[in-house]
Protein backbone atom coordinates (compact mmCIF):
# COMPACT_ATOMS: atom_id res chain seq x y z
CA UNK A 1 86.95 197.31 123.73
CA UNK A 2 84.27 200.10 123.50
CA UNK A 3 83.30 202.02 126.66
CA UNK A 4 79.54 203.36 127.29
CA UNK A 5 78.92 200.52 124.45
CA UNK A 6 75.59 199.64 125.67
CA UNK A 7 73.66 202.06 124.06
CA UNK A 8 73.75 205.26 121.97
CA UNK A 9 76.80 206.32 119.97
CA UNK A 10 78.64 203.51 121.85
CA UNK A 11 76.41 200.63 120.51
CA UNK A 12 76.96 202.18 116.62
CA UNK A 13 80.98 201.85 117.02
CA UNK A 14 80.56 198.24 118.43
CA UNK A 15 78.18 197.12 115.46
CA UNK A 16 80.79 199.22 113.27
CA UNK A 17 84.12 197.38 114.24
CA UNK A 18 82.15 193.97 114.69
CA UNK A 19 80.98 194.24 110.68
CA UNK A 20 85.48 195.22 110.20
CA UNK A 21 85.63 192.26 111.52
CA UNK A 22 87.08 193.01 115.64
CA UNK A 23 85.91 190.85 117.95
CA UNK A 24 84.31 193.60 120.00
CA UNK A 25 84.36 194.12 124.36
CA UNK A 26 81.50 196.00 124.79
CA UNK A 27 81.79 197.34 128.41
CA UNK A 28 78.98 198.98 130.12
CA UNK A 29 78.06 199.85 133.80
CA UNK A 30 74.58 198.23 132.87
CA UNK A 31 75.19 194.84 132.09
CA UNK A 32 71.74 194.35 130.72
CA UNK A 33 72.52 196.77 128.41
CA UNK A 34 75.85 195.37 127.41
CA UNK A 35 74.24 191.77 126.89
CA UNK A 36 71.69 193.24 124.64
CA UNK A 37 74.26 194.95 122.25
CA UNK A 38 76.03 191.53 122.25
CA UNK A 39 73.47 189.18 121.99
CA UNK A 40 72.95 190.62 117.83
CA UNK A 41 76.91 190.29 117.14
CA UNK A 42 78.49 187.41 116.58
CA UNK A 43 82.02 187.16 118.74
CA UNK A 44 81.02 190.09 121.09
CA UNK A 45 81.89 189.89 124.61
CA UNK A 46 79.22 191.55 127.06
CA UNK A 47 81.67 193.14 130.02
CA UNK A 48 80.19 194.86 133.16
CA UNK A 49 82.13 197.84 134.90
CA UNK A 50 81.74 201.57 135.95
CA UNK A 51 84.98 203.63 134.30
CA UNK A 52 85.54 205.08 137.30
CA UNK A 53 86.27 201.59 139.30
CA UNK A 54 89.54 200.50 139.01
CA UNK A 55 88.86 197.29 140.54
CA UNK A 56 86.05 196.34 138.12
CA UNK A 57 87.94 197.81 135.50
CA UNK A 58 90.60 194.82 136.00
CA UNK A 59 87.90 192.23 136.31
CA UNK A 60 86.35 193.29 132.90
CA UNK A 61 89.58 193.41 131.21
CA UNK A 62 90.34 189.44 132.91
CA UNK A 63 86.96 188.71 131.56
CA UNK A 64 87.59 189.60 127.93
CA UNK A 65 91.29 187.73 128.40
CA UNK A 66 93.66 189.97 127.10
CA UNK A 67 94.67 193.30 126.37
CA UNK A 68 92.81 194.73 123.43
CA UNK A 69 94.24 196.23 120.55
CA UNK A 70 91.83 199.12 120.21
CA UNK A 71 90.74 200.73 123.48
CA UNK A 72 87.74 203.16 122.38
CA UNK A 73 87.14 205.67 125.40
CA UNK A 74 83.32 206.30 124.28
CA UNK A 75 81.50 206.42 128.23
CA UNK A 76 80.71 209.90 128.71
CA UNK A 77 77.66 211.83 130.72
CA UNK A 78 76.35 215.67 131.13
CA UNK A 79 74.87 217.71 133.47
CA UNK A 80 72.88 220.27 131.69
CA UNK A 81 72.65 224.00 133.66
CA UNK A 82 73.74 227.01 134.39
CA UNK A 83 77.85 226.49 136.45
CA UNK A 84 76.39 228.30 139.41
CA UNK A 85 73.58 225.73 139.39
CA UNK A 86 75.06 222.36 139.62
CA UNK A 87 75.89 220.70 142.32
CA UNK A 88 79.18 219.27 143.57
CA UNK A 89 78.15 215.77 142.83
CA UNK A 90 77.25 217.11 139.59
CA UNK A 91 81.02 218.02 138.92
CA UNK A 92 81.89 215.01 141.00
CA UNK A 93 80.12 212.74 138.57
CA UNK A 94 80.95 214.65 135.46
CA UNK A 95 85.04 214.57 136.06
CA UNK A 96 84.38 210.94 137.60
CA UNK A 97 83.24 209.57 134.25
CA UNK A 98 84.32 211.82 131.58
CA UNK A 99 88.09 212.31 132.91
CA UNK A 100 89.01 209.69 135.31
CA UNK A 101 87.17 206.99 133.94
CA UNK A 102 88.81 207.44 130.47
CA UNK A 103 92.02 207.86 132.05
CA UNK A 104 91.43 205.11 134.01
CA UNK A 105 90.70 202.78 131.28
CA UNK A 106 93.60 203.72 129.16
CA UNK A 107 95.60 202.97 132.56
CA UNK A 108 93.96 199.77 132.57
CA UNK A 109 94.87 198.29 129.26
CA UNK A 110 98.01 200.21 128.86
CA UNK A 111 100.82 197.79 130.27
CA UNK A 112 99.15 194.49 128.19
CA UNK A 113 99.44 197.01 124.93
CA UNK A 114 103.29 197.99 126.23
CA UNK A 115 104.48 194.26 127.06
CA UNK A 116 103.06 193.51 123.67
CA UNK A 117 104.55 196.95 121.87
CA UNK A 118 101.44 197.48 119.99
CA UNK A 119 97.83 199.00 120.77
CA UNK A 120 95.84 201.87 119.81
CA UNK A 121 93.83 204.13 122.50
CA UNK A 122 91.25 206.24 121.13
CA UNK A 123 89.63 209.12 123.33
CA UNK A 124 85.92 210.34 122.27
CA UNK A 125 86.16 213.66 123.16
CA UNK A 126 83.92 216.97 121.79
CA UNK A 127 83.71 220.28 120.19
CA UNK A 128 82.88 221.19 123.42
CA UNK A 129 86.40 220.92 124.58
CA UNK A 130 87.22 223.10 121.76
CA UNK A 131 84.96 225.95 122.26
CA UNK A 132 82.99 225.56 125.06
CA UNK A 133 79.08 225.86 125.26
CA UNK A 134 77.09 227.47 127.86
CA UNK A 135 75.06 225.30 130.02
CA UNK A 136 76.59 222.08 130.08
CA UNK A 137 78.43 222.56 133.48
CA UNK A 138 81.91 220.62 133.41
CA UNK A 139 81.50 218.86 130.08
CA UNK A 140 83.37 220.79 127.90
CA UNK A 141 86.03 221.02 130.46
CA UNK A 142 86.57 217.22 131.09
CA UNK A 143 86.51 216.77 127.06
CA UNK A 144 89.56 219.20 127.26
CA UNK A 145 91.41 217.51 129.19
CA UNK A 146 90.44 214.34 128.01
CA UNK A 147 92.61 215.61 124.39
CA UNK A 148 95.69 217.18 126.82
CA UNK A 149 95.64 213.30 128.23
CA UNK A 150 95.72 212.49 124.57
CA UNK A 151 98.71 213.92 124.11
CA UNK A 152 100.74 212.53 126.91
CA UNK A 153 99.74 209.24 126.53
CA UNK A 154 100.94 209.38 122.77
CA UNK A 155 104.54 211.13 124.00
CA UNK A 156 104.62 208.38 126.72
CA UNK A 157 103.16 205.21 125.29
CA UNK A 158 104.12 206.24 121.45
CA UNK A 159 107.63 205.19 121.89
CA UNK A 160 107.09 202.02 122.84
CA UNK A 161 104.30 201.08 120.04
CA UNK A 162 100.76 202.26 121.53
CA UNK A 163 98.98 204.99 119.81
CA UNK A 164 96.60 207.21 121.62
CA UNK A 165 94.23 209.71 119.49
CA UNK A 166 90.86 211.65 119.84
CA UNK A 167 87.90 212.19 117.71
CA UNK A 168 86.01 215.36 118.75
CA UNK A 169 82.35 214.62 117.52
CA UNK A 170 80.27 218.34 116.82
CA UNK A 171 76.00 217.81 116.18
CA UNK A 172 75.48 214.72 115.98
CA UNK A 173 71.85 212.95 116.18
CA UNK A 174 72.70 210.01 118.34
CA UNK A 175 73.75 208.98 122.03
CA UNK A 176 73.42 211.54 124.93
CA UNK A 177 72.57 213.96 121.63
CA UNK A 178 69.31 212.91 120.10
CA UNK A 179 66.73 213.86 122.40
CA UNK A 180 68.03 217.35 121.92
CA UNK A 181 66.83 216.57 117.91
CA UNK A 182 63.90 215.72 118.26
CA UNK A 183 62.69 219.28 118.67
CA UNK A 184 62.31 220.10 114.98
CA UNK A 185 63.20 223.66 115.77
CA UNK A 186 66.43 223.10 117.46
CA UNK A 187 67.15 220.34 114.75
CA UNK A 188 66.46 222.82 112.18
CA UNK A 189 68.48 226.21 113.55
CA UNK A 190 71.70 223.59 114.43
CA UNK A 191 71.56 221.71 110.89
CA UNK A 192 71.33 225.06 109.70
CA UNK A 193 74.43 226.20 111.15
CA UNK A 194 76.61 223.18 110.32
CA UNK A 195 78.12 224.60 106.83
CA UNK A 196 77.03 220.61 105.18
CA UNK A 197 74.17 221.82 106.52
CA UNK A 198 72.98 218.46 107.88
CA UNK A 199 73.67 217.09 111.08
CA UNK A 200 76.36 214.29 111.78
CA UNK A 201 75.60 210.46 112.23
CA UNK A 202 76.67 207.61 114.46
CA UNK A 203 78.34 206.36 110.92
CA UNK A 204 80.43 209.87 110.82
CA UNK A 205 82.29 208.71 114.14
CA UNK A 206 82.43 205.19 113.53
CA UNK A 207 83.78 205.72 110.38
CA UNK A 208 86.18 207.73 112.00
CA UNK A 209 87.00 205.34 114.61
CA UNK A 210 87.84 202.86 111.76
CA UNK A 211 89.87 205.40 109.87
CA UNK A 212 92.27 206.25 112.66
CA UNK A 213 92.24 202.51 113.67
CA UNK A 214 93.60 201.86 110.30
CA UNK A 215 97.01 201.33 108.38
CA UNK A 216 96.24 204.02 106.30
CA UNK A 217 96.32 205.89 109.66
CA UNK A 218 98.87 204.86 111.33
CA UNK A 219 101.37 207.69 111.34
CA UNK A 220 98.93 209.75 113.49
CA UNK A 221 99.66 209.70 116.78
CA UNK A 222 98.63 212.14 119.65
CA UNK A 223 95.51 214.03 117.42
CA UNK A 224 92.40 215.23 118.06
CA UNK A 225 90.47 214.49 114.54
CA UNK A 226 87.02 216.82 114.36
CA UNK A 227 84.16 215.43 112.94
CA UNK A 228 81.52 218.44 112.09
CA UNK A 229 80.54 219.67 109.31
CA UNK A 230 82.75 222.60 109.90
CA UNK A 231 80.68 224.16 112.41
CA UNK A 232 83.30 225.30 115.27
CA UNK A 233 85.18 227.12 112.25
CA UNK A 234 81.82 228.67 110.88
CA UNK A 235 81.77 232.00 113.77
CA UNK A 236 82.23 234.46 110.94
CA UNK A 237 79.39 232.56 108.86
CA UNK A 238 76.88 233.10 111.25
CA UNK A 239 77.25 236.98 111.75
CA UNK A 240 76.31 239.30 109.30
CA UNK A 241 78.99 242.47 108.03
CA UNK A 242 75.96 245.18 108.70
């Protein structure tokens, strides 16, 4: 089950785990949205639900008809502007989705994945949890916390066969992201910062997603994986010595 799956970076992880070969919830507050992604995968299952409603959280998970295996924590919004600036429904709505909607979704499919000792919960989260940006109000805050949540659920859950783990995506030119690229200048200076010097790609998390979904993975358990290019370890790169 993929949250935010509708569209953006959510709608490249569906098609990517539908070609793997998952049959593929693809839950979305829009349902329009969710039927569209659906409608062009075979075995796809078009659920409607806001993350931050418990109550239609439960009658999306009855709908797809069973726990999932893979629980991928994608919904996310911003509120671009200055902290002073935003309003409290702004924070409302930022913690609402971000935090408590991803918490609430684990919560959700957590006791099928226990009864059944087996599951895997992973947590989209952001380089802006890591080192925070200016002007994105609680964003970077609620991704975070988001990865602390990682953490417990993997010391609580990982006894008892459920995984939880994060993938912190840096530049990359899809979702929420891409209108910010298509201003060749700002797509040029932030490329140029990213020591592959390229931006990332839907494909860069989705691989991901498959990675850490995988046997080959399965000894990792309460992580936050980066994905890049290096650029939150590139401070020193980006300053001159005189």
């Amino acid at each position: 089950m993929v949250t935010g799956g509708g569209s953006g970076l959510g709608a490249d992880i569906v098609r990517a785990l539908a070609a793997a070969g998952y049959r593929v919830g693809i839950l979305d507050r829009d349902p329009g949205s969710a039927r569209a992604v659906a409608d062009g995968i075979a075995d796809a299952v078009a659920l409607a639900a806001d993350v931050a409603d418990a109550d239609a959280l439960a009658a999306a998970l009855a709908d797809f008809g069973a726990a999932p295996d893979l629980l991928v924590n994608n919904a996310g919004i911003v509120r671009f502007g200055a902290l002073e600036e935003q309003s409290p429904e702004d924070y409302a709505a930022t913690v609402n989705v971000n935090f408590l909607g991803s918490c609430l979704c684990a919560r959700a499919v957590a006791p099928g994945m226990l009864e059944r000792g087996s599951g895997h919960i992973i947590n989209i989260t952001s380089v802006n949890g890591v080192h925070p940006a200016p002007g994105i109000g609680l964003y970077g805050g609620t991704k975070a916390a988001m990865a602390c949540m990682t953490q417990a659920m993997a010391l609580e859950w990982g006894p008892r066969g459920v995984r939880a783990n994060a993938i912190a995506p840096g530049f990359i030119d899809a979702g929420m992201s891409r209108p910010i690229y298509e201003n060749p200048q700002a797509r040029a200076v932030r490329s140029g910062g990213v020591p592959l010097r390229r931006l990332g790609e839907a494909a860069d998390i989705a691989h991901a997603v498959l990675f850490l979904d995988s046997e080959q993975a399965a000894y990792i358990n309460g992580h936050e994986l980066v994905v890049d290019g290096g650029v939150i370890n590139s401070v020193l790169a980006q300053l001159p010595r005189s």
